[in-house]
PDB file of N, CA and C in Angstrom:
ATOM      1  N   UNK A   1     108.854  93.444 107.207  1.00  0.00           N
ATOM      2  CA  UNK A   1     108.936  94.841 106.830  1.00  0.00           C
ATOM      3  C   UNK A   1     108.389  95.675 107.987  1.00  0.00           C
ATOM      4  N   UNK A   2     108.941  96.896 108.351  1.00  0.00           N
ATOM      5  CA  UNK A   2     108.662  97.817 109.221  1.00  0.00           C
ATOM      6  C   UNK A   2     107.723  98.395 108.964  1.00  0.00           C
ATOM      7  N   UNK A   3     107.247  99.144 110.147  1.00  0.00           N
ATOM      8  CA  UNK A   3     105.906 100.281 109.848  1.00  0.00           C
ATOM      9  C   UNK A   3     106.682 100.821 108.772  1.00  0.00           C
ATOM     10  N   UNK A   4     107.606 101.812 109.037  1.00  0.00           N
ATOM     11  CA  UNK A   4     108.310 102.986 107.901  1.00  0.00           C
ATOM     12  C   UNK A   4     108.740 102.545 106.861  1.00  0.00           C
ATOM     13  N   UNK A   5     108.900 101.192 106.425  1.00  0.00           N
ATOM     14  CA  UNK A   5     109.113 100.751 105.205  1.00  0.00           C
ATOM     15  C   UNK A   5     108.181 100.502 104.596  1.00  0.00           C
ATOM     16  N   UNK A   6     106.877 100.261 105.235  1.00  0.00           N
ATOM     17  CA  UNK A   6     105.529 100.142 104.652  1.00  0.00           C
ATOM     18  C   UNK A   6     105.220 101.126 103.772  1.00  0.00           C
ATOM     19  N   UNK A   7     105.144 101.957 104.787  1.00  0.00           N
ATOM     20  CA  UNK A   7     104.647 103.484 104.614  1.00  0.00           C
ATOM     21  C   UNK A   7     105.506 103.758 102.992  1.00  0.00           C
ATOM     22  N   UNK A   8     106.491 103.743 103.161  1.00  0.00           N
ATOM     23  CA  UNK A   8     107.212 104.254 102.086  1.00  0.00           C
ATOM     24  C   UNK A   8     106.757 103.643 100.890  1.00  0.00           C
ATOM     25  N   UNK A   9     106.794 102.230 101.382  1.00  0.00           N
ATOM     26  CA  UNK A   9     106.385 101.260  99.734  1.00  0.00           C
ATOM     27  C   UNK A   9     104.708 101.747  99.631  1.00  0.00           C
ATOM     28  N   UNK A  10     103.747 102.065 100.337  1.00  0.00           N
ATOM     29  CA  UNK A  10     102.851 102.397  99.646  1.00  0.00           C
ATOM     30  C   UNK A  10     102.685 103.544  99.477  1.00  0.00           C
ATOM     31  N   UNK A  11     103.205 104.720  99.882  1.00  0.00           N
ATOM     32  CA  UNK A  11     103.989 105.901  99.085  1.00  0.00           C
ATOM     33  C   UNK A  11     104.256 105.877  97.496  1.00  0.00           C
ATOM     34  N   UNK A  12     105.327 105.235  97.363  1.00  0.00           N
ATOM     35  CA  UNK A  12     105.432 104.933  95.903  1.00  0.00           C
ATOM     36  C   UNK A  12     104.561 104.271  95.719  1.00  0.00           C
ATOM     37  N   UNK A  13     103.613 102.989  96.085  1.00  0.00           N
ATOM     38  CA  UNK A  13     102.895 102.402  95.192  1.00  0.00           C
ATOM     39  C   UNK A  13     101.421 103.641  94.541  1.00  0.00           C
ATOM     40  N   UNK A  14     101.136 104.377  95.491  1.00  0.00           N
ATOM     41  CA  UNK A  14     100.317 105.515  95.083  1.00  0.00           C
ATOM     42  C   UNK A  14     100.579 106.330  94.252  1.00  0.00           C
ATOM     43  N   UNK A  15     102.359 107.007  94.309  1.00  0.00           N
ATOM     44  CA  UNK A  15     102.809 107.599  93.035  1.00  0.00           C
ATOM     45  C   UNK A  15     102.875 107.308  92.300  1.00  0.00           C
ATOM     46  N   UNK A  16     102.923 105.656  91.947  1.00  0.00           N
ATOM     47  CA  UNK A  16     103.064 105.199  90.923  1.00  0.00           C
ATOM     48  C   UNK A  16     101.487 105.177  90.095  1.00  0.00           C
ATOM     49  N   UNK A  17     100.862 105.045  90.858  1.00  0.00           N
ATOM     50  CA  UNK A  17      99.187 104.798  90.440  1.00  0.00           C
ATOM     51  C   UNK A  17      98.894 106.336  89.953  1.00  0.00           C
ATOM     52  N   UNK A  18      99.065 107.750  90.665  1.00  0.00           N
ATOM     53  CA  UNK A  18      99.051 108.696  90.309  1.00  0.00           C
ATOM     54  C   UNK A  18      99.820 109.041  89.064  1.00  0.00           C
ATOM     55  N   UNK A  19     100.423 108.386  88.518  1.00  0.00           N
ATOM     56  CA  UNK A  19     101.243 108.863  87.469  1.00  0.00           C
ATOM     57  C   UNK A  19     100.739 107.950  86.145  1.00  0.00           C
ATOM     58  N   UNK A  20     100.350 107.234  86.556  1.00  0.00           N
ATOM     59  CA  UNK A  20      99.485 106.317  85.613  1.00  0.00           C
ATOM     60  C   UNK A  20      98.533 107.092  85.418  1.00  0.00           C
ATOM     61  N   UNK A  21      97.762 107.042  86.257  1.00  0.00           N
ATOM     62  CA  UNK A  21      96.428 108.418  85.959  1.00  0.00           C
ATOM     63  C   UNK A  21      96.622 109.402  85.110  1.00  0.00           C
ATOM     64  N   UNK A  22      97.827 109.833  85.612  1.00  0.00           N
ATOM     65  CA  UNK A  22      97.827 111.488  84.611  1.00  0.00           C
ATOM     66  C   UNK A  22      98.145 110.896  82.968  1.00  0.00           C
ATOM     67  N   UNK A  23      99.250 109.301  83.234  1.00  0.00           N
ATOM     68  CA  UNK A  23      99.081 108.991  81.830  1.00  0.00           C
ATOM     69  C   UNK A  23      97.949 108.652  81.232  1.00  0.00           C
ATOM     70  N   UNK A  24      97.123 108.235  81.794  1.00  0.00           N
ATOM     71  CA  UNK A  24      95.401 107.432  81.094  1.00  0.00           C
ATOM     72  C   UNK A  24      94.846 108.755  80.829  1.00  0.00           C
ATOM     73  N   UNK A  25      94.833 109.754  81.466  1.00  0.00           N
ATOM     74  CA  UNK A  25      94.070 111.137  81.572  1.00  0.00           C
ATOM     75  C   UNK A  25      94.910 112.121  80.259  1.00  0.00           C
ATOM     76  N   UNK A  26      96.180 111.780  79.644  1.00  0.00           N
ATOM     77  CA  UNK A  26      96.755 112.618  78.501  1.00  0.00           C
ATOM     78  C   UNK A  26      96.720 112.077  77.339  1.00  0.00           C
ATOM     79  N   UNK A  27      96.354 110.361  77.831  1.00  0.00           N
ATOM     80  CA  UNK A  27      96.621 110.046  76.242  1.00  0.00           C
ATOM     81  C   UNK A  27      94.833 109.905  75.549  1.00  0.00           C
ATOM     82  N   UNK A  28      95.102 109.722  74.036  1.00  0.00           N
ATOM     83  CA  UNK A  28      93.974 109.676  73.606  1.00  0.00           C
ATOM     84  C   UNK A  28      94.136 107.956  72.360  1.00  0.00           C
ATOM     85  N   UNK A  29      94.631 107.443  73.014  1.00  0.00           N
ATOM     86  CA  UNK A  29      94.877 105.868  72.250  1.00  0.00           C
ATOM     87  C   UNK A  29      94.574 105.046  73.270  1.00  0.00           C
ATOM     88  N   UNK A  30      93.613 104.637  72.403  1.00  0.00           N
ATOM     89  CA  UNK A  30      92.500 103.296  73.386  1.00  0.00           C
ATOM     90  C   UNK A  30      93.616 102.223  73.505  1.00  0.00           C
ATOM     91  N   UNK A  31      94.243 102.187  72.818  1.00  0.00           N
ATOM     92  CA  UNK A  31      95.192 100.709  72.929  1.00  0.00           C
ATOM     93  C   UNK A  31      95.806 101.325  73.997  1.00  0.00           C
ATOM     94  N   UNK A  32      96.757 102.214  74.235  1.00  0.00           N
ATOM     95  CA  UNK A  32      97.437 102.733  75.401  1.00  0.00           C
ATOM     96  C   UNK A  32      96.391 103.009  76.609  1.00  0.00           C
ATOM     97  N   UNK A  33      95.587 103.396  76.617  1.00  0.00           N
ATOM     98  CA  UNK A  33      94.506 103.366  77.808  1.00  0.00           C
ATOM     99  C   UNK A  33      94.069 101.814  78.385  1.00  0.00           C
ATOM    100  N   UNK A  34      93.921 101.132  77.676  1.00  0.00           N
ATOM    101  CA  UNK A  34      93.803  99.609  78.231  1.00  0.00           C
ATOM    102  C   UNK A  34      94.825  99.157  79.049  1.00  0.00           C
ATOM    103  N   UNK A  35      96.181  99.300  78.272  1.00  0.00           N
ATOM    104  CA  UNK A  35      97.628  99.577  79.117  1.00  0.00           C
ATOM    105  C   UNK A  35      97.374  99.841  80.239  1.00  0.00           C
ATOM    106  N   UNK A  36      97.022 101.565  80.376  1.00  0.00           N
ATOM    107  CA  UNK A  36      97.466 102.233  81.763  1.00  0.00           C
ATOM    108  C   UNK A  36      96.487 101.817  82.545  1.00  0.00           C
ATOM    109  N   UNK A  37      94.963 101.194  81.979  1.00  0.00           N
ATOM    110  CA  UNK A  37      93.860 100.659  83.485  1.00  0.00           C
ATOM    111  C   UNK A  37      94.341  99.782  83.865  1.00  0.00           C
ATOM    112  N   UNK A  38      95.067  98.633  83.112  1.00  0.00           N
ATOM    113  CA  UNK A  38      95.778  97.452  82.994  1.00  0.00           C
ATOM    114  C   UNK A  38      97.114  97.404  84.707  1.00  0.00           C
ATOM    115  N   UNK A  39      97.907  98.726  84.454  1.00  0.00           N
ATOM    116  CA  UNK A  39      98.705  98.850  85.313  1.00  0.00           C
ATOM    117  C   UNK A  39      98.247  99.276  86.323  1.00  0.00           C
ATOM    118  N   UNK A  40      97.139 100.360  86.159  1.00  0.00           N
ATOM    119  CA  UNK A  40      96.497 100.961  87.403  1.00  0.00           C
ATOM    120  C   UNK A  40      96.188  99.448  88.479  1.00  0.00           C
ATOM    121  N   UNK A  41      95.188  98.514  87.576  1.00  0.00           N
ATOM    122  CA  UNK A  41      94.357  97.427  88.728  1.00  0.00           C
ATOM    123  C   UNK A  41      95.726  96.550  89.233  1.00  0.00           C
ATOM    124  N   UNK A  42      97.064  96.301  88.386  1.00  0.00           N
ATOM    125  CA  UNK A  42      98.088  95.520  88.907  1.00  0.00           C
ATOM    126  C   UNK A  42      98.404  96.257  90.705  1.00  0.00           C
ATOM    127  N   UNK A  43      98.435  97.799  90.097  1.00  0.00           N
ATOM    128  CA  UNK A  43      99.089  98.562  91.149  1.00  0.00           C
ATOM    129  C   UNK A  43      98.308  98.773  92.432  1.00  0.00           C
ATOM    130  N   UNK A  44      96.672  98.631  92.138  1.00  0.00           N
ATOM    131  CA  UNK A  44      95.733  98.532  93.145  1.00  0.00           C
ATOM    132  C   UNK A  44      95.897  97.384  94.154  1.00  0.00           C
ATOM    133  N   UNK A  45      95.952  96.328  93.655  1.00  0.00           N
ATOM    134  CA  UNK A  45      95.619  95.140  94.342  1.00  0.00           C
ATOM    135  C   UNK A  45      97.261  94.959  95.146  1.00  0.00           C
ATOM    136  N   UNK A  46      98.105  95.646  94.343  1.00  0.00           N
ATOM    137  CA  UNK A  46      99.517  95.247  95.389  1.00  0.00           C
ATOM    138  C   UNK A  46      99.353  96.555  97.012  1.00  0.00           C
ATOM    139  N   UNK A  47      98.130  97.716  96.081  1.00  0.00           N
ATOM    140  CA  UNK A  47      98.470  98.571  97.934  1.00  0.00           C
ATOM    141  C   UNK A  47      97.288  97.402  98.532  1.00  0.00           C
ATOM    142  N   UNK A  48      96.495  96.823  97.937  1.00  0.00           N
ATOM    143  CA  UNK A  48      95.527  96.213  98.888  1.00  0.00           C
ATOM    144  C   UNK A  48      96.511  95.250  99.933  1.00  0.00           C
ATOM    145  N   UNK A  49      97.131  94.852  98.936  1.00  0.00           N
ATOM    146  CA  UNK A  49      97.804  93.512  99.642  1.00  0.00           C
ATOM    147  C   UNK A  49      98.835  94.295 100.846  1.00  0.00           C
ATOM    148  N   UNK A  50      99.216  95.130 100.538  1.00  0.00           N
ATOM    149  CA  UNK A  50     100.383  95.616 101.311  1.00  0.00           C
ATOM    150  C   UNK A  50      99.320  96.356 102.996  1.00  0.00           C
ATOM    151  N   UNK A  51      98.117  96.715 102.539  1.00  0.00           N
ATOM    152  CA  UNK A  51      97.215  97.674 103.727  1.00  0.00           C
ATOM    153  C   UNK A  51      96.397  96.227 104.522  1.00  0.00           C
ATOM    154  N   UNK A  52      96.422  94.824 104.029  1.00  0.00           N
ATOM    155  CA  UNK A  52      95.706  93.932 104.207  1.00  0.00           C
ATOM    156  C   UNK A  52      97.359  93.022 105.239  1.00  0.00           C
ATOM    157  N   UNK A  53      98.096  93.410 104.523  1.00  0.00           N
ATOM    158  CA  UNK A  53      99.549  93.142 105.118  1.00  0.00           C
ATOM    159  C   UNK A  53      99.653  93.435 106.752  1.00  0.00           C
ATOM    160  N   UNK A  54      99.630  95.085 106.535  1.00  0.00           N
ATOM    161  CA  UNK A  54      99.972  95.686 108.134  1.00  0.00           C
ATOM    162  C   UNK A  54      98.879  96.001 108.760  1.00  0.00           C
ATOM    163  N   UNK A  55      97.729  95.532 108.438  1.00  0.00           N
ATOM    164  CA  UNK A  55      96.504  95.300 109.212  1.00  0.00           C
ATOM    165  C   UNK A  55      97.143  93.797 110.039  1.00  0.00           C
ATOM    166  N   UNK A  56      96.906  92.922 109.402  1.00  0.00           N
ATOM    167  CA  UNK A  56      97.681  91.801 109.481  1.00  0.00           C
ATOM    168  C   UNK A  56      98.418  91.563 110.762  1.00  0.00           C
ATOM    169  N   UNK A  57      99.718  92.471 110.779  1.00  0.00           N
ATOM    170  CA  UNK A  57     100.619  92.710 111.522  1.00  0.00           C
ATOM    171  C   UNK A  57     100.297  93.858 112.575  1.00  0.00           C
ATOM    172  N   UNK A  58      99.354  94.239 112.550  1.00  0.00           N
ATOM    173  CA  UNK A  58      99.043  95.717 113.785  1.00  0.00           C
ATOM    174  C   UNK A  58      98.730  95.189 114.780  1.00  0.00           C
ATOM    175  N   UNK A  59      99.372  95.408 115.803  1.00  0.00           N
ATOM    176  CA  UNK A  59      99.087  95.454 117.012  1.00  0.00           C
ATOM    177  C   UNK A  59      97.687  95.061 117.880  1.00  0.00           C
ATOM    178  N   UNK A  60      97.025  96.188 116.723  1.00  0.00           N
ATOM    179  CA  UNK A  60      95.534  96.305 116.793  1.00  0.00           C
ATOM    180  C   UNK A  60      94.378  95.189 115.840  1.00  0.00           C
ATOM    181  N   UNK A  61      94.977  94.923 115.274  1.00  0.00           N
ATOM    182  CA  UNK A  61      94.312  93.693 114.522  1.00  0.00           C
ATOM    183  C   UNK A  61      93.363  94.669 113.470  1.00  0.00           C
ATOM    184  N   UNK A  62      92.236  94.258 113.545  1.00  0.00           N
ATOM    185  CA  UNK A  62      91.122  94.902 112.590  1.00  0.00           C
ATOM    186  C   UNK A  62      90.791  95.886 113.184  1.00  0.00           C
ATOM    187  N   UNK A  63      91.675  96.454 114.721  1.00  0.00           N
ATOM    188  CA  UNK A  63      90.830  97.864 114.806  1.00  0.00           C
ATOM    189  C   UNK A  63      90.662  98.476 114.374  1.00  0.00           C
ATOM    190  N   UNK A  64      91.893  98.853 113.878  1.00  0.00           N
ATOM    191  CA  UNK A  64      91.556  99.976 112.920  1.00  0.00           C
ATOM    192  C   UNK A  64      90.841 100.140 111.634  1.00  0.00           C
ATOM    193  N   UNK A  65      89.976  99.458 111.431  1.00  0.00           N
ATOM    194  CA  UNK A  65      89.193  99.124 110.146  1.00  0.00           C
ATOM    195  C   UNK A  65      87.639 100.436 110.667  1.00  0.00           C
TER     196      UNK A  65
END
Protein backbone atom coordinates (compact mmCIF):
# COMPACT_ATOMS: atom_id res chain seq x y z
CA UNK A 1 0.00 0.00 0.00
CA UNK A 2 1.11 3.56 -0.85
CA UNK A 3 1.75 6.57 1.30
CA UNK A 4 -1.75 8.05 -0.28
CA UNK A 5 -3.57 4.98 0.17
CA UNK A 6 -2.57 4.91 3.70
CA UNK A 7 -3.48 8.18 4.35
CA UNK A 8 -6.85 7.65 2.96
CA UNK A 9 -7.53 4.28 4.80
CA UNK A 10 -6.76 5.98 8.02
CA UNK A 11 -8.89 8.86 7.01
CA UNK A 12 -11.81 6.71 6.99
CA UNK A 13 -10.64 4.60 9.74
CA UNK A 14 -10.93 7.95 11.98
CA UNK A 15 -14.32 8.81 10.39
CA UNK A 16 -15.38 5.87 11.12
CA UNK A 17 -14.30 6.07 14.89
CA UNK A 18 -15.75 9.69 14.86
CA UNK A 19 -19.04 8.57 13.96
CA UNK A 20 -19.12 5.95 16.44
CA UNK A 21 -18.49 8.58 19.00
CA UNK A 22 -21.24 10.77 18.08
CA UNK A 23 -23.20 7.35 18.16
CA UNK A 24 -21.99 6.36 21.91
CA UNK A 25 -22.42 10.21 22.75
CA UNK A 26 -26.56 10.15 21.42
CA UNK A 27 -27.55 7.08 22.57
CA UNK A 28 -28.77 6.42 26.06
CA UNK A 29 -28.91 2.28 25.97
CA UNK A 30 -26.17 0.67 27.83
CA UNK A 31 -26.60 -2.39 25.68
CA UNK A 32 -25.96 -0.16 22.54
CA UNK A 33 -23.07 1.72 24.24
CA UNK A 34 -21.12 -1.52 24.92
CA UNK A 35 -21.69 -1.99 21.06
CA UNK A 36 -20.29 1.33 20.03
CA UNK A 37 -16.97 1.06 22.74
CA UNK A 38 -16.93 -2.44 21.34
CA UNK A 39 -16.45 -0.97 17.67
CA UNK A 40 -14.61 2.05 18.76
CA UNK A 41 -11.46 -0.44 20.38
CA UNK A 42 -11.94 -2.86 16.99
CA UNK A 43 -11.43 0.48 15.03
CA UNK A 44 -8.51 1.70 17.32
CA UNK A 45 -6.23 -1.08 17.13
CA UNK A 46 -6.73 -1.38 13.13
CA UNK A 47 -5.34 2.69 12.92
CA UNK A 48 -2.64 1.33 15.36
CA UNK A 49 -1.83 -1.38 13.12
CA UNK A 50 -2.04 0.62 9.98
CA UNK A 51 0.44 3.87 11.83
CA UNK A 52 2.71 0.81 13.22
CA UNK A 53 2.43 -0.36 9.37
CA UNK A 54 3.99 2.86 7.66
CA UNK A 55 6.28 3.48 10.44
CA UNK A 56 7.34 0.07 9.44
CA UNK A 57 7.75 1.00 5.89
CA UNK A 58 9.19 4.80 6.28
CA UNK A 59 12.07 5.54 4.98
CA UNK A 60 12.83 6.92 8.28
CA UNK A 61 12.22 4.02 10.44
CA UNK A 62 11.24 5.14 14.06
CA UNK A 63 12.21 8.64 13.30
CA UNK A 64 9.57 9.90 13.26
CA UNK A 65 8.30 8.69 16.57
Amino acid sequence: MTDPESARKLQELLAQLDATLGELEASDDSEAAVDRLATMADLAREVQTEVDRLRRESPEGDARS
